[in-house]
C-alpha atoms as a PDB file:
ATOM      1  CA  UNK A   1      94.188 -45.521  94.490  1.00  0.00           C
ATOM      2  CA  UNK A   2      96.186 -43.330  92.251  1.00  0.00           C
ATOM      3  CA  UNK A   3      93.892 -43.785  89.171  1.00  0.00           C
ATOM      4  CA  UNK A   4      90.750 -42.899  91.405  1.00  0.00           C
ATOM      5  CA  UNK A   5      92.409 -39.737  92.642  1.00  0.00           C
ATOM      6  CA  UNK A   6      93.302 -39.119  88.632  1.00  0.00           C
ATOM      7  CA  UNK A   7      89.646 -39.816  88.763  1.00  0.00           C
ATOM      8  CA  UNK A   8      87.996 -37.460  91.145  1.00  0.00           C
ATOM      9  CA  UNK A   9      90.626 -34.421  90.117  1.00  0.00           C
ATOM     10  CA  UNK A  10      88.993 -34.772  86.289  1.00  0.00           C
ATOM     11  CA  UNK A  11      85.640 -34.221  87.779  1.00  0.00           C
ATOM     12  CA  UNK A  12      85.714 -31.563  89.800  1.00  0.00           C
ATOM     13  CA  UNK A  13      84.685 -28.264  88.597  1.00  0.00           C
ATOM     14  CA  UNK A  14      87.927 -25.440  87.594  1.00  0.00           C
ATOM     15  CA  UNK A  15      87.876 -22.451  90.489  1.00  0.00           C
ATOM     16  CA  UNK A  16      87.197 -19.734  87.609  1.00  0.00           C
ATOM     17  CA  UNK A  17      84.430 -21.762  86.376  1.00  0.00           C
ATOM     18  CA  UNK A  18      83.101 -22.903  89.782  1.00  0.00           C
ATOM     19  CA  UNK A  19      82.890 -18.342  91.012  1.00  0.00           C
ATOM     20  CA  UNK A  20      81.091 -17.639  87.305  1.00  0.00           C
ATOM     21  CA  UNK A  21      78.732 -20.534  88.157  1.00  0.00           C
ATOM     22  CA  UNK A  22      77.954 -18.712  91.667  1.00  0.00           C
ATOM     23  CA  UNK A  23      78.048 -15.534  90.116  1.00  0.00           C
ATOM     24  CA  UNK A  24      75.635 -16.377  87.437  1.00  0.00           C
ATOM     25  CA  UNK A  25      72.990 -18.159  89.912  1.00  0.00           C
ATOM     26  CA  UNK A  26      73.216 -15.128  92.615  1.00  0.00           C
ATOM     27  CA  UNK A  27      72.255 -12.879  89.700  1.00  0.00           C
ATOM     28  CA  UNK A  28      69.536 -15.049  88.811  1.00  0.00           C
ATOM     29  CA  UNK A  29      68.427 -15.682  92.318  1.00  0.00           C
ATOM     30  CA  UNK A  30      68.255 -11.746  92.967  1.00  0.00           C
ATOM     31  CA  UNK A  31      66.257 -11.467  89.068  1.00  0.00           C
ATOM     32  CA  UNK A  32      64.186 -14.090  90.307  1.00  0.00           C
ATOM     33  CA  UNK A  33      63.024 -12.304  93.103  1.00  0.00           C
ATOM     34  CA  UNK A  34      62.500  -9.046  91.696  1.00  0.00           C
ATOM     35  CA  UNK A  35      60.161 -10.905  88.813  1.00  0.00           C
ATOM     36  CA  UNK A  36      57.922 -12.782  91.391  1.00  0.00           C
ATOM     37  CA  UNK A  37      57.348  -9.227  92.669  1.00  0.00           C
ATOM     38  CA  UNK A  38      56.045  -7.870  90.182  1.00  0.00           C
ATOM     39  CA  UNK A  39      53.691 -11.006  89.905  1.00  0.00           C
ATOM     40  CA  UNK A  40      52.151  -9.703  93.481  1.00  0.00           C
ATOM     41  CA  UNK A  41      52.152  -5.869  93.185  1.00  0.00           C
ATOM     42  CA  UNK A  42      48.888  -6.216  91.032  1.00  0.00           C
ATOM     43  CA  UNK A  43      48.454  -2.387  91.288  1.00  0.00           C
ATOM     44  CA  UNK A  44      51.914  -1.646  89.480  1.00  0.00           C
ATOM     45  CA  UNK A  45      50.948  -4.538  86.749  1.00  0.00           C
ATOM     46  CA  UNK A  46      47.781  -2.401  86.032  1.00  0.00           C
ATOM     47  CA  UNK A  47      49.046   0.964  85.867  1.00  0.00           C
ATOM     48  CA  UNK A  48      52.063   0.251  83.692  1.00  0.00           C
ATOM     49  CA  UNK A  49      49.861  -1.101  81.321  1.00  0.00           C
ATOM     50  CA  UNK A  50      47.512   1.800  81.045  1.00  0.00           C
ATOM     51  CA  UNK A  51      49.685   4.754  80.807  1.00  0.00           C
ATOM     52  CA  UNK A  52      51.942   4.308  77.900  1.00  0.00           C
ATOM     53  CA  UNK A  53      48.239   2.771  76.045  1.00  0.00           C
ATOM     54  CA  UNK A  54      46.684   6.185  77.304  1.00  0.00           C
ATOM     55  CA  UNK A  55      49.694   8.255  75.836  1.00  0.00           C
ATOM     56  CA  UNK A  56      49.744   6.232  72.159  1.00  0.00           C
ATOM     57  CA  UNK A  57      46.326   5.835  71.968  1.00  0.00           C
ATOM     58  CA  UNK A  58      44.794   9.591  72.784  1.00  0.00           C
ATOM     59  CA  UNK A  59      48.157  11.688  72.131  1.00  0.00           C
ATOM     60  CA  UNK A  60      49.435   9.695  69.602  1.00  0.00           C
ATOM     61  CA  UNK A  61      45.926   9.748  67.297  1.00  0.00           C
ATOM     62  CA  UNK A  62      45.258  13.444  68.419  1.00  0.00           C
ATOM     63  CA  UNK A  63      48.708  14.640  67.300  1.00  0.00           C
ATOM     64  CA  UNK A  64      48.526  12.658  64.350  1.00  0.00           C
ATOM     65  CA  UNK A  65      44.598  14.370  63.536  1.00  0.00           C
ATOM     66  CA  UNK A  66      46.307  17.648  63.546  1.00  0.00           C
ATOM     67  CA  UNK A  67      50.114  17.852  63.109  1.00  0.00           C
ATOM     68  CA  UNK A  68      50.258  14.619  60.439  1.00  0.00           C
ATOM     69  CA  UNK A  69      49.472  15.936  57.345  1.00  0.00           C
ATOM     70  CA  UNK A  70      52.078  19.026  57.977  1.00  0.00           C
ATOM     71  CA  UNK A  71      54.911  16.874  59.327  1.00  0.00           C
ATOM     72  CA  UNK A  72      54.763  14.328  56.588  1.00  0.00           C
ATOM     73  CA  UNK A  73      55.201  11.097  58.498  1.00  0.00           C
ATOM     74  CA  UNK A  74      52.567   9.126  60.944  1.00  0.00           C
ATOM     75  CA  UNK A  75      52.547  10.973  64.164  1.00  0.00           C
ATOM     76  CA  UNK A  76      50.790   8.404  65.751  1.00  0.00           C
ATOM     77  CA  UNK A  77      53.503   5.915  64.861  1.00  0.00           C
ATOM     78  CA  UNK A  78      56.207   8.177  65.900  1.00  0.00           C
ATOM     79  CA  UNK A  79      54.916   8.566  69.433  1.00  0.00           C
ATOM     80  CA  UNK A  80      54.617   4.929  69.309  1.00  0.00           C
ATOM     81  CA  UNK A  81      58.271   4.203  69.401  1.00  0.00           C
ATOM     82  CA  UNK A  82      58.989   6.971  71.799  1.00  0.00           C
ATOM     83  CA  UNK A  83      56.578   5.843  74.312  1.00  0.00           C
ATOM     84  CA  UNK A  84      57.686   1.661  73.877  1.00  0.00           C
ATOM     85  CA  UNK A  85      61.403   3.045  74.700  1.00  0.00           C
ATOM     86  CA  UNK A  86      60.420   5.642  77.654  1.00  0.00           C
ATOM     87  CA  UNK A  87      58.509   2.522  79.163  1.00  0.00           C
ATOM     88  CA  UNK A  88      60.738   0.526  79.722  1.00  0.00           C
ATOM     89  CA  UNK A  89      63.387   2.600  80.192  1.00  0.00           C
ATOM     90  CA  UNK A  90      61.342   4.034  83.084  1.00  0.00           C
ATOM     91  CA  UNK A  91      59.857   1.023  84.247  1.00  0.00           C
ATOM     92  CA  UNK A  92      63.520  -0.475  85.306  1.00  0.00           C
ATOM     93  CA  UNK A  93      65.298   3.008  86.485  1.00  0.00           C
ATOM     94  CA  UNK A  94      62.245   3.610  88.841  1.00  0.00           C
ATOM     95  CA  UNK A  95      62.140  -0.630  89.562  1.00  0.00           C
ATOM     96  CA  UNK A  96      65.669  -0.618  90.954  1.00  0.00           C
ATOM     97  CA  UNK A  97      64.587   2.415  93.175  1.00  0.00           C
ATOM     98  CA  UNK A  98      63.474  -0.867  95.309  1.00  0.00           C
ATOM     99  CA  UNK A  99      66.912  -1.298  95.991  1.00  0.00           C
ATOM    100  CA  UNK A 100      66.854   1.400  98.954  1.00  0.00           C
ATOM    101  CA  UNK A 101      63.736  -0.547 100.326  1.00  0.00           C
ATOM    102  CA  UNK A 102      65.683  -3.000 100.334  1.00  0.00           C
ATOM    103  CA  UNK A 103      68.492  -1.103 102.240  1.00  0.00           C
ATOM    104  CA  UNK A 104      65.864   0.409 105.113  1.00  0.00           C
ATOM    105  CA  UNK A 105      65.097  -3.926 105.844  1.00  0.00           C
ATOM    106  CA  UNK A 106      68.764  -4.444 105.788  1.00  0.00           C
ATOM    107  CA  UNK A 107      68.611  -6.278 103.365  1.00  0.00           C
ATOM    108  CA  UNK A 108      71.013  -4.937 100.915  1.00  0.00           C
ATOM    109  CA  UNK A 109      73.773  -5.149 103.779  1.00  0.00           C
ATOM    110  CA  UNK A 110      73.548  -8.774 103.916  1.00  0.00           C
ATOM    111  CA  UNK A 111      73.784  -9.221 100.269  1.00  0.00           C
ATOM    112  CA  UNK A 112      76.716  -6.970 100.502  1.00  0.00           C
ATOM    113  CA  UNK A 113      78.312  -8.918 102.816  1.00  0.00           C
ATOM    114  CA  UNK A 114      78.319 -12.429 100.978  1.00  0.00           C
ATOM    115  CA  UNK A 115      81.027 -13.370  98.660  1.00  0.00           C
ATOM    116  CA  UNK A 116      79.370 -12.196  95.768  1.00  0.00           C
ATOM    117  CA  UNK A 117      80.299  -9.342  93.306  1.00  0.00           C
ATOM    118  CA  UNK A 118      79.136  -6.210  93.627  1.00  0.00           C
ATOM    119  CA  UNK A 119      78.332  -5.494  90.409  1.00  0.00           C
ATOM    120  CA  UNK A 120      76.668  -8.908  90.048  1.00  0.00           C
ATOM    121  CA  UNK A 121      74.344  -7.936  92.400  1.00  0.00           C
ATOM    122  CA  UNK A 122      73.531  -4.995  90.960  1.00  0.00           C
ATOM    123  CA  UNK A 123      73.025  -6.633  87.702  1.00  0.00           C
ATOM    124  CA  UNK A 124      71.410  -8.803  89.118  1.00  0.00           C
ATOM    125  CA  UNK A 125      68.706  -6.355  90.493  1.00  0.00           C
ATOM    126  CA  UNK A 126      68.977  -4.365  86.807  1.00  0.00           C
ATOM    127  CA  UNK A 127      67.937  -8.030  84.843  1.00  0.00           C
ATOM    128  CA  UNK A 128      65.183  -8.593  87.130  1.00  0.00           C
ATOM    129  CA  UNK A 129      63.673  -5.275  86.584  1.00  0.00           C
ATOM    130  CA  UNK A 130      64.318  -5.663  83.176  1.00  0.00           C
ATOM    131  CA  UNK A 131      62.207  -8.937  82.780  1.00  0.00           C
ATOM    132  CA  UNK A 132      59.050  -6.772  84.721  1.00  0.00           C
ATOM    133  CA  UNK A 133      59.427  -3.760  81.876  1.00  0.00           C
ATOM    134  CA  UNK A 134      59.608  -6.652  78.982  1.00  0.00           C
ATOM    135  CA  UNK A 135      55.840  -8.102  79.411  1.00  0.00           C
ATOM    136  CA  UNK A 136      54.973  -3.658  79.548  1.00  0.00           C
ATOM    137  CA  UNK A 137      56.626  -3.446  76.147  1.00  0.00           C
ATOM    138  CA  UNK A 138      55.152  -6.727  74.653  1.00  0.00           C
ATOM    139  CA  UNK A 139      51.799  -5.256  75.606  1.00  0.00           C
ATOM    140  CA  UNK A 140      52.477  -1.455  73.945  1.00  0.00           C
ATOM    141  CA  UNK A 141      53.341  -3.790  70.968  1.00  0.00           C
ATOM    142  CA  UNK A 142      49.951  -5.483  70.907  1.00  0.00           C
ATOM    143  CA  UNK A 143      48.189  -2.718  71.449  1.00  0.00           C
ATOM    144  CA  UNK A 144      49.790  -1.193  68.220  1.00  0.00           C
ATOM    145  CA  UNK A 145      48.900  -3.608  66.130  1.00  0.00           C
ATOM    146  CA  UNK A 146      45.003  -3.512  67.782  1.00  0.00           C
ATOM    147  CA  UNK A 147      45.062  -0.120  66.605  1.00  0.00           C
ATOM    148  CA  UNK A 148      46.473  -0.378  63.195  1.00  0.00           C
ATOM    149  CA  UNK A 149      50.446   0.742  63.537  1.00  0.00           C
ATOM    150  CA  UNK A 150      51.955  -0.729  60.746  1.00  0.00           C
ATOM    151  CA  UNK A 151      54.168  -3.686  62.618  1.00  0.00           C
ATOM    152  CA  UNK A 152      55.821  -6.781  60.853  1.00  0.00           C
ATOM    153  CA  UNK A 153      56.831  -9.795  62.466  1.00  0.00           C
ATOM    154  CA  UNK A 154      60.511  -9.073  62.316  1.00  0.00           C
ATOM    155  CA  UNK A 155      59.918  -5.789  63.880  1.00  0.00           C
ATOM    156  CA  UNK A 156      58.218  -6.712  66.556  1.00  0.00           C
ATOM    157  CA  UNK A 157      61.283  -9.682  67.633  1.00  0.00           C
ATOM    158  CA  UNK A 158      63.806  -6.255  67.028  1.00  0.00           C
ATOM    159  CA  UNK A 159      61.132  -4.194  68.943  1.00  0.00           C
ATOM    160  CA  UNK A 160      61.591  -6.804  71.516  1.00  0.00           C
ATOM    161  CA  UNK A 161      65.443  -6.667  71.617  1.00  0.00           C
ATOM    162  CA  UNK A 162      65.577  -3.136  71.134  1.00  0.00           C
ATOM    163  CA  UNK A 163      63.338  -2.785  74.323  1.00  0.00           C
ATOM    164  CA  UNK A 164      65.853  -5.245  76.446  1.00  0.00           C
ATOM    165  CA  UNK A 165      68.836  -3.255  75.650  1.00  0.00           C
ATOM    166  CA  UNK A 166      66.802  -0.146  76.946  1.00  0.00           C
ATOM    167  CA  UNK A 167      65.390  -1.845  79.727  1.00  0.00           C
ATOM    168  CA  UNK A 168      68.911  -2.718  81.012  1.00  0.00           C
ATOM    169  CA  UNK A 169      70.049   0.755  80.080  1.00  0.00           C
ATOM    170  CA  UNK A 170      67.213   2.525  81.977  1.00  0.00           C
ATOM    171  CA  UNK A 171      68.090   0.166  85.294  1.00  0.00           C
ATOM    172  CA  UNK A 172      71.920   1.342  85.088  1.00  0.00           C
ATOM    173  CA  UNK A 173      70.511   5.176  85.112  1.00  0.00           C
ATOM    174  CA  UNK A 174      68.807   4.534  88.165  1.00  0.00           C
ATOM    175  CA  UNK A 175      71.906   2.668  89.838  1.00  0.00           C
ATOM    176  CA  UNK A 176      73.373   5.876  89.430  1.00  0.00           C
ATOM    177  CA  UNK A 177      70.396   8.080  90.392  1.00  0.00           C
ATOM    178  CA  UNK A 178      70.511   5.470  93.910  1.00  0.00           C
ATOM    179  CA  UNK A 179      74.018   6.586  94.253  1.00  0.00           C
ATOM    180  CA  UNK A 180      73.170  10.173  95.467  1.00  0.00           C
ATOM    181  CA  UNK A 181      69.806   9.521  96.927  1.00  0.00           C
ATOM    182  CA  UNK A 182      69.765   9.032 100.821  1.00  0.00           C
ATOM    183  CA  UNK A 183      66.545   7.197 101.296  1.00  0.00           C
ATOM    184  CA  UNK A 184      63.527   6.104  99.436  1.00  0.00           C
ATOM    185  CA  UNK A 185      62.292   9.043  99.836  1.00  0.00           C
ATOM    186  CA  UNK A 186      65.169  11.166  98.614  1.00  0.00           C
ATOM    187  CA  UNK A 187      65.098   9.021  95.288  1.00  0.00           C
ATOM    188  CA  UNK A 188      61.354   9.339  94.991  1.00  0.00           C
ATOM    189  CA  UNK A 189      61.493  13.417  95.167  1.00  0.00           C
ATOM    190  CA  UNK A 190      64.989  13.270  92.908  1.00  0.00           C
ATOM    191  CA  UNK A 191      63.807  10.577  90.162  1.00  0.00           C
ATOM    192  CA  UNK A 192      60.541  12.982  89.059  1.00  0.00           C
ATOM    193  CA  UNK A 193      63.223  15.618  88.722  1.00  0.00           C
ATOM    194  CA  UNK A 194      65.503  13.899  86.880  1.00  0.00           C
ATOM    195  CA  UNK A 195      63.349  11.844  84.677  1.00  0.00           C
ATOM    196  CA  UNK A 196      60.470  14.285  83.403  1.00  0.00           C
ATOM    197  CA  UNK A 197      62.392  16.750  82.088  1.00  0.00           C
ATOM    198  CA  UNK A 198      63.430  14.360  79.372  1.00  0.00           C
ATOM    199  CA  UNK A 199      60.430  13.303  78.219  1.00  0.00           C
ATOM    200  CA  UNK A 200      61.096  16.762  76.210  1.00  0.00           C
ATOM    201  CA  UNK A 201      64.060  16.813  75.463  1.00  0.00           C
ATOM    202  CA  UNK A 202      64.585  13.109  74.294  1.00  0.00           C
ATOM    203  CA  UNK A 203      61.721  13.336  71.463  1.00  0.00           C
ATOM    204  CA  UNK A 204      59.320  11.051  73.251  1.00  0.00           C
ATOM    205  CA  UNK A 205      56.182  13.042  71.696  1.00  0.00           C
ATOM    206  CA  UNK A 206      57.482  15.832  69.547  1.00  0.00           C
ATOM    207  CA  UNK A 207      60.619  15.880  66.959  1.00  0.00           C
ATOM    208  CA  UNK A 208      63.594  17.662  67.979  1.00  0.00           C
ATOM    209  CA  UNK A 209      65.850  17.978  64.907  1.00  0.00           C
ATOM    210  CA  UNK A 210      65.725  21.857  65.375  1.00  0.00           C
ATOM    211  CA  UNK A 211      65.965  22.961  69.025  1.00  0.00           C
ATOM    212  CA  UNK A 212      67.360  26.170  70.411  1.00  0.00           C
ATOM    213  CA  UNK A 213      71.400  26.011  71.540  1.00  0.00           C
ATOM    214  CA  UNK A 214      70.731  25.409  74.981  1.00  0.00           C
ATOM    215  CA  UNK A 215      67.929  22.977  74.984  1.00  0.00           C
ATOM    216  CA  UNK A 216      69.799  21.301  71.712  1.00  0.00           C
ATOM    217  CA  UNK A 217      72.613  20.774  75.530  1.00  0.00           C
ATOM    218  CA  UNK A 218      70.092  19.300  77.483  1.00  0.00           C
ATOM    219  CA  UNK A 219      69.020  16.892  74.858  1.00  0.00           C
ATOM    220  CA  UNK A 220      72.256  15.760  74.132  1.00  0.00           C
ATOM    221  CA  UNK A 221      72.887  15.179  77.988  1.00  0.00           C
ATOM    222  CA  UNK A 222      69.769  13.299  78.345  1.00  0.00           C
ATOM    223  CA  UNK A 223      69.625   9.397  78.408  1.00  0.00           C
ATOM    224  CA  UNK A 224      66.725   9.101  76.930  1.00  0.00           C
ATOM    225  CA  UNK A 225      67.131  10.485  74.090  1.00  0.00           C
ATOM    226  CA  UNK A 226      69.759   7.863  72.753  1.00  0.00           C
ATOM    227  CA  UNK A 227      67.763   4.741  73.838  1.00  0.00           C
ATOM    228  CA  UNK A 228      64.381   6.542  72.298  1.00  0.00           C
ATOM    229  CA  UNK A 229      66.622   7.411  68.838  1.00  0.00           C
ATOM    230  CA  UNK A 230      67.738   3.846  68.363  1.00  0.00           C
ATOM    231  CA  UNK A 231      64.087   2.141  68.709  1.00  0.00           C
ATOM    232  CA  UNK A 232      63.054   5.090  66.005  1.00  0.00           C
ATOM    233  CA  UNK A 233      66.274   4.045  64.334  1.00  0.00           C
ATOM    234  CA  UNK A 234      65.636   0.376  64.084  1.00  0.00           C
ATOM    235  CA  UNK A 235      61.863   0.810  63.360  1.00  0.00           C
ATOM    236  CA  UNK A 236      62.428   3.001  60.379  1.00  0.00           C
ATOM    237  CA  UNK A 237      65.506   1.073  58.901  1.00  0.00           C
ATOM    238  CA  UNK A 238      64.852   1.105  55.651  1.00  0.00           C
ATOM    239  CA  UNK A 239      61.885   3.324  55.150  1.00  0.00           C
ATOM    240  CA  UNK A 240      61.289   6.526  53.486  1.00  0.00           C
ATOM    241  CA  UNK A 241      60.639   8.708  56.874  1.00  0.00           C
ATOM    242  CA  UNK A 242      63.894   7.576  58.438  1.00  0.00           C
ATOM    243  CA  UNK A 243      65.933  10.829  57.539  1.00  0.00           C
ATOM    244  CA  UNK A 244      62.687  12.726  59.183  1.00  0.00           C
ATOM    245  CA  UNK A 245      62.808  11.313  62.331  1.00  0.00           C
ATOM    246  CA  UNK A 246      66.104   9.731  63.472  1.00  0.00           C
ATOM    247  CA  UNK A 247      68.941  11.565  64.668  1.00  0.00           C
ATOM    248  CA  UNK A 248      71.720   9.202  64.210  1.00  0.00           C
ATOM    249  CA  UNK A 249      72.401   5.627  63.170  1.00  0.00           C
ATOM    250  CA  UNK A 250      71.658   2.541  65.551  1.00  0.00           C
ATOM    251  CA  UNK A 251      75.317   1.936  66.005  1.00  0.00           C
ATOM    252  CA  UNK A 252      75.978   5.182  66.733  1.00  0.00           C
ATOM    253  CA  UNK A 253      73.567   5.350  69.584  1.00  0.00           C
ATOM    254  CA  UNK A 254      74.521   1.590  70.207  1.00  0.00           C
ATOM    255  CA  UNK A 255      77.737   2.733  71.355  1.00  0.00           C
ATOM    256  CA  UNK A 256      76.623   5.582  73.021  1.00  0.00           C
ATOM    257  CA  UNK A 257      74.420   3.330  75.073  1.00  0.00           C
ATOM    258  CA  UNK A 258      76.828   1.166  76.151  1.00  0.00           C
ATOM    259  CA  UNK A 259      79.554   3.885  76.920  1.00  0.00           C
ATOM    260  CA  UNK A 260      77.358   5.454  79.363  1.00  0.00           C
ATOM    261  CA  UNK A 261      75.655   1.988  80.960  1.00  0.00           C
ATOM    262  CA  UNK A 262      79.207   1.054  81.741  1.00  0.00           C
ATOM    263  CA  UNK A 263      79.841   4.708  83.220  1.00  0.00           C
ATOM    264  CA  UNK A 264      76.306   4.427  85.078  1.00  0.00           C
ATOM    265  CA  UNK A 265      77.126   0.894  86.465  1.00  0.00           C
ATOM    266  CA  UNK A 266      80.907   1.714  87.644  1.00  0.00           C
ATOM    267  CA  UNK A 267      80.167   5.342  89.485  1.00  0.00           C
ATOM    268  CA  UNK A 268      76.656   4.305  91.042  1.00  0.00           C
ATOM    269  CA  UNK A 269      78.010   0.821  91.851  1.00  0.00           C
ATOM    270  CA  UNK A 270      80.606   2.654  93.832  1.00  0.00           C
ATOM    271  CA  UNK A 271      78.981   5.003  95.324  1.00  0.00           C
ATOM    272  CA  UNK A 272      76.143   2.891  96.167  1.00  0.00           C
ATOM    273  CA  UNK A 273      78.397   0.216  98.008  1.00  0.00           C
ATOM    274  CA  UNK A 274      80.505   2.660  99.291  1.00  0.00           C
ATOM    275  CA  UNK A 275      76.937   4.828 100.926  1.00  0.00           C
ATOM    276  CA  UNK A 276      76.204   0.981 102.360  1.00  0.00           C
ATOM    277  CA  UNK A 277      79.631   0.767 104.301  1.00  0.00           C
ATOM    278  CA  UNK A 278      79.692   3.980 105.789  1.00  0.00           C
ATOM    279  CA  UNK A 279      75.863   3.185 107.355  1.00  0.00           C
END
């Protein structure tokens, strides 16, 4: 009876590993669900498709018609990388934006309330919008190569990555956008405001190597600059425009990325949980 109890004590899974197990499957139970909605909101599937084509494939070739020749580098490409990282950078901040749906149902409150981590469900919320802005950026991709942007096959697996990391960077910003937003509605009116603005000041369309003290401020402050800086940075590895277009290196704004997702995560984790107890 001894050697069977031996037995049965060898088998059975250790405590730590047994919570990361349940950790691990909540988050991919909550991704899960996120994914499958995508799969039914065939509106959203159809406009973030169009857009970012719309943006590459008229401003991109206009820009690059009349501003190439003077800025020495393909304008078309440029706007390109800028537009593949504000995609899905905006696809998951605005995606997690769900989240206070989710609270109106009550539904966030009884996730809350099961012995899960916090931050796993967040992260678990950020992955799943992550996987709905990947197919977005493997579709900007195609379409590049459909209209001749110069794209090898180990560029397009680090466009890929790149885009992940950006996707999951993009979801912490809107954590933290959540965290000061009342209601759907609130974040809907706030997200415009915070999110537009740096379209211009991250270098999405338009270089921004010389910009006046205090917008030189606001780009610094803005998010997007850093994830757009390190696609540019990664894309042009190597090649003769890279001191023309990117600001700093890829570890640089590597590290930068991942100072401020774990920032964005911790405050709008906490203040998030925090606006769900006091309801």
């Amino acid at each position: 009876m001894n050697t069977s109890l031996q037995v049965s004590d060898q088998v059975q899974t250790p405590r730590g590993l047994a919570l990361v197990l349940r950790e691990a499957n909540a988050i991919t139970a909550i991704a899960y669900r996120d994914f499958l909605k995508l799969l039914r909101d065939r509106a959203r599937m159809v406009s973030s498709f169009i857009f970012p084509m719309i943006f590459i494939g008229i401003l991109g070739n206009s820009l690059q018609a009349n501003l190439g020749s003077a800025a020495g580098y393909n304008i078309l490409v440029f706007t390109f990388t800028g537009v593949l990282a504000q995609t899905v950078y905006q696809s998951t901040a605005q995606g997690v934006i769900s989240l206070m749906e989710d609270r109106e149902n009550d539904f966030s409150q009884e996730i809350f309330v099961s012995p899960i981590s916090r931050y796993s469900i967040i992260f678990g919320k950020i992955l799943g919008e992550t996987l709905v802005a990947l197919p977005q950026g493997a579709a900007i991709l195609i379409f590049a190569l459909v209209i001749s942007v110069p794209l090898s096959a180990a560029q397009i697996g680090e466009m890929l990555l790149v885009g992940f990391v950006t996707a999951l960077y993009g979801g912490a910003f809107g954590v933290m956008l959540l965290s000061v937003a009342s209601s759907r509605r609130a974040a809907d009116q706030i997200f415009p405001f915070l999110l537009l603005p740096q379209y211009f000041t991250a270098g999405i369309f338009a270089p921004i190597k010389v910009l006046p003290f205090y917008l030189e401020i606001l780009s610094r402050l803005s998010p997007l600059r850093y994830a757009v800086d390190l696609t540019r940075g990664i894309y042009y590895l190597g090649q003769p425009e890279y001191d023309a277009v990117v600001l700093a290196s890829p570890i640089a704004n590597l590290a930068i990325l991942g100072a401020s997702f774990a920032l964005f995560m911790v405050i709008g984790t906490f203040l998030f949980v925090r606006s769900e107890r006091n309801r």
